[in-house]
N, C-alpha and C. Protein backbone atom coordinates (compact mmCIF):
# COMPACT_ATOMS: atom_id res chain seq x y z
N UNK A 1 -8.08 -8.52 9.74
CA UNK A 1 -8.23 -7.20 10.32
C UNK A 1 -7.48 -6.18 9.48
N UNK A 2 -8.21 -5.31 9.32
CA UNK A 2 -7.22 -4.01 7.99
C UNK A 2 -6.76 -3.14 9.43
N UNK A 3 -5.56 -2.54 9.02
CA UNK A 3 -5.08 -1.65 9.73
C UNK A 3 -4.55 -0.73 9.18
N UNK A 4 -4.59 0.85 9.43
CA UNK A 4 -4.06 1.86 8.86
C UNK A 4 -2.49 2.32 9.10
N UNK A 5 -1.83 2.71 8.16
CA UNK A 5 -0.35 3.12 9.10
C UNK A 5 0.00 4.68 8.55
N UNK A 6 0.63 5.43 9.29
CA UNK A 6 0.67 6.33 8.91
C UNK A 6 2.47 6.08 8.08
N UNK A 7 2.71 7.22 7.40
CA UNK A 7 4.41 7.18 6.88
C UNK A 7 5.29 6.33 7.19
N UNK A 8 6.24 6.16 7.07
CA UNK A 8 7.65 5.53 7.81
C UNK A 8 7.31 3.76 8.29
N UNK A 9 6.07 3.03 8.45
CA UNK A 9 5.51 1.83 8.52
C UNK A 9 5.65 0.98 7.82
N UNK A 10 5.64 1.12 6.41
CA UNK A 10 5.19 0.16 5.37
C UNK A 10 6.86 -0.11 5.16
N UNK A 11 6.49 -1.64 4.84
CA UNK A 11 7.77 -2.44 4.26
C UNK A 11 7.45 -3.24 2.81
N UNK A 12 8.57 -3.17 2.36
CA UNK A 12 8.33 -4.05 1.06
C UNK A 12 7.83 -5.27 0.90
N UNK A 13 6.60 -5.66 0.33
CA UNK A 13 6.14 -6.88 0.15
C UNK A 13 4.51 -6.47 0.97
N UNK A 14 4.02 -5.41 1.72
CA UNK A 14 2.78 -5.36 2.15
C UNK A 14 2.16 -5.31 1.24
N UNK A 15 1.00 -6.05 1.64
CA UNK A 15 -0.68 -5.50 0.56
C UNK A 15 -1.06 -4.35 1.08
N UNK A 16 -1.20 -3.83 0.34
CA UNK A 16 -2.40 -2.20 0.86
C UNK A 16 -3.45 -2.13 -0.71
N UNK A 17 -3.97 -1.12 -0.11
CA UNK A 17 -5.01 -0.18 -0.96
C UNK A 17 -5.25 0.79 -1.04
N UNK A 18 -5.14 1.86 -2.05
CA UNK A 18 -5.63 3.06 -1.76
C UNK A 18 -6.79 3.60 -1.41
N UNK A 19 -7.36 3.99 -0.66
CA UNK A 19 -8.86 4.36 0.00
C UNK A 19 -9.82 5.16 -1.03
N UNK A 20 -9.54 5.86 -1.75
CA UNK A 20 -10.17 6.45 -2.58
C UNK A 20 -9.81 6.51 -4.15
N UNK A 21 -8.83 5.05 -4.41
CA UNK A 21 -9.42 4.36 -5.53
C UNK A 21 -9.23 2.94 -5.82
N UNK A 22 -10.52 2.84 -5.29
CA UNK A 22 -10.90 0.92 -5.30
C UNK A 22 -10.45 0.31 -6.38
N UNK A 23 -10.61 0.86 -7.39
CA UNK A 23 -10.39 0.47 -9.11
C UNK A 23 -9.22 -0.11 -9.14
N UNK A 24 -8.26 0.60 -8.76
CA UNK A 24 -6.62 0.30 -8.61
C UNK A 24 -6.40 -1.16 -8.37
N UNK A 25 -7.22 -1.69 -7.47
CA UNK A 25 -6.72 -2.94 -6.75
C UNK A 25 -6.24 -3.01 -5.64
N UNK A 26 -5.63 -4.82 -5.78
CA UNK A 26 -4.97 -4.86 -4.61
C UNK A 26 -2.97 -4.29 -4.97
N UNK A 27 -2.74 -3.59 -3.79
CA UNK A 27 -1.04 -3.28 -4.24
C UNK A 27 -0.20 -3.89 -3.73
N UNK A 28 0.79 -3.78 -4.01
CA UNK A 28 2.79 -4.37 -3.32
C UNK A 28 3.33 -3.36 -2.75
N UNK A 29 3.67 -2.81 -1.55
CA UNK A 29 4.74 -1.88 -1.73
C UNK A 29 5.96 -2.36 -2.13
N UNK A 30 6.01 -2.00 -3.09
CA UNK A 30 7.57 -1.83 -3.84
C UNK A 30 9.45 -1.55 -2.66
N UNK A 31 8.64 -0.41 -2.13
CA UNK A 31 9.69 0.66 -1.55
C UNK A 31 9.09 1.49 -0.30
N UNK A 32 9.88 1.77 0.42
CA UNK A 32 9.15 2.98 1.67
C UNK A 32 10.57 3.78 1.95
N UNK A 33 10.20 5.39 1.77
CA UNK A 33 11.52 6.08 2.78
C UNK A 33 10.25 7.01 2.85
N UNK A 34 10.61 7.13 4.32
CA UNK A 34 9.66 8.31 4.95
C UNK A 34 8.91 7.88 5.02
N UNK A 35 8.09 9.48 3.92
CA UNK A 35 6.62 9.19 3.74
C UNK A 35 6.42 8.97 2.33
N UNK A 36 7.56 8.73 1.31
CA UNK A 36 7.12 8.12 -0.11
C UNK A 36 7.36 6.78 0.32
N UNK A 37 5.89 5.98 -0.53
CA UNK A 37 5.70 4.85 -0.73
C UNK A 37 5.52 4.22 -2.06
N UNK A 38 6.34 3.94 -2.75
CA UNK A 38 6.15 3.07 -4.05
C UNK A 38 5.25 1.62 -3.93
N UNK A 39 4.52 1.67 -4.52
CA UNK A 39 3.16 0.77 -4.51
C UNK A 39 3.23 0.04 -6.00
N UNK A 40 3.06 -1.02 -6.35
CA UNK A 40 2.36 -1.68 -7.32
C UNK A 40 0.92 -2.29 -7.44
N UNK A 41 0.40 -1.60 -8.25
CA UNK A 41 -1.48 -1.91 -8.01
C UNK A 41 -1.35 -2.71 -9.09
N UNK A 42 -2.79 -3.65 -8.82
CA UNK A 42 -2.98 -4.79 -10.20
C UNK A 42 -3.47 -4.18 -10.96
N UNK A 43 -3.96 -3.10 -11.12
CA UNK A 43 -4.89 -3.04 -12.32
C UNK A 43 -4.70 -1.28 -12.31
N UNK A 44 -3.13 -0.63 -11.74
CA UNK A 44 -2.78 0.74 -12.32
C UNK A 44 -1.22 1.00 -12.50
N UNK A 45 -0.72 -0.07 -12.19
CA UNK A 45 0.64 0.12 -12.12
C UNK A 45 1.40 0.29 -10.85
N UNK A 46 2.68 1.05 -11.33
CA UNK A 46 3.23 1.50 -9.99
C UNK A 46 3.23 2.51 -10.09
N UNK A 47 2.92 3.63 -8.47
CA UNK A 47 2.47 4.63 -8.66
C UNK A 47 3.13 4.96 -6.91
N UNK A 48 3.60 6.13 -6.68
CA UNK A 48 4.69 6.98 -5.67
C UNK A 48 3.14 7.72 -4.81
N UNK A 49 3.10 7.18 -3.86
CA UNK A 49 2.29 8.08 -2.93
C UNK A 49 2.50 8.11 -1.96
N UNK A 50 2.34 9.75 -1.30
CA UNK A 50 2.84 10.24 -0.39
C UNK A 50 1.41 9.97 0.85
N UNK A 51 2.25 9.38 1.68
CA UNK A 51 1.46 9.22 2.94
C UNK A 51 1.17 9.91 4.26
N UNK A 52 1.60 11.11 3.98
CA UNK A 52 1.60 12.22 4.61
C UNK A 52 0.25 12.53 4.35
N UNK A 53 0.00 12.47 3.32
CA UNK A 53 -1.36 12.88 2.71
C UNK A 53 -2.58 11.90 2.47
N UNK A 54 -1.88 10.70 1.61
CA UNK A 54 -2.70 9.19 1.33
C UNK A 54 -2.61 8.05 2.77
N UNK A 55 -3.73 7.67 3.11
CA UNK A 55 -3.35 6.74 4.27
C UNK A 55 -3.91 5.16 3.74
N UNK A 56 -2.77 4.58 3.12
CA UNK A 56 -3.28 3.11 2.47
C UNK A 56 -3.35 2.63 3.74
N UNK A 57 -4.39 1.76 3.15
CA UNK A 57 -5.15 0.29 4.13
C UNK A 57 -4.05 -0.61 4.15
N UNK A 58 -4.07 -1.34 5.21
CA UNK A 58 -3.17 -2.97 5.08
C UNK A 58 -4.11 -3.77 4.72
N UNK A 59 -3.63 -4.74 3.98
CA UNK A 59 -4.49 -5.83 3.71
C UNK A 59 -3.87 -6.68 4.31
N UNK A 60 -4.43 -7.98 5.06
CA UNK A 60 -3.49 -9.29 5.61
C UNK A 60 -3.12 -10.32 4.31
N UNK A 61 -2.41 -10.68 4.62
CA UNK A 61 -1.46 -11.56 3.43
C UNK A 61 -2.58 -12.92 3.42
N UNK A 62 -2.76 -13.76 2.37
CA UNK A 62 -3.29 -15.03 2.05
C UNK A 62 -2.68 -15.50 3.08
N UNK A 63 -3.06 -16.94 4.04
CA UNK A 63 -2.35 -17.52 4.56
C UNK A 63 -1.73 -18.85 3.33
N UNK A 64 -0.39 -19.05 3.36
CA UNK A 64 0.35 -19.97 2.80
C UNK A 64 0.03 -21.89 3.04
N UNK A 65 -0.45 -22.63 2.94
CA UNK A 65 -0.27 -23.68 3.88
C UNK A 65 -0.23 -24.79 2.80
């Protein structure tokens, strides 16, 4: 199930995505204060977006087993 979060939500180690650029990949958040979110995408780097404005997707984690 994807779920949206607004600011202040995200913890280090979530998958997300940015909604309007698929290209990017799948990301890491790095970092969260507030509404900056440091993200690591596979295929753009790490990149500071503000979620005030950007509303990344959750992705659910692989299950481990």
């Amino acid at each position: 199930m994807k779920d949206d979060m607004a600011g202040g939500g995200w913890t280090p180690g979530a998958l997300v995505r940015h909604p309007d650029e698929p290209d990017w990949g799948l990301g890491q958040v790095q970092s969260a204060i507030g509404d900056r979110v440091t993200v690591n995408f596979e295929h753009r780097g790490k990149v500071l977006i503000n979620t005030a404005v950007i509303r990344l997707t959750a992705e659910p984690r692989p299950d481990r087993r």
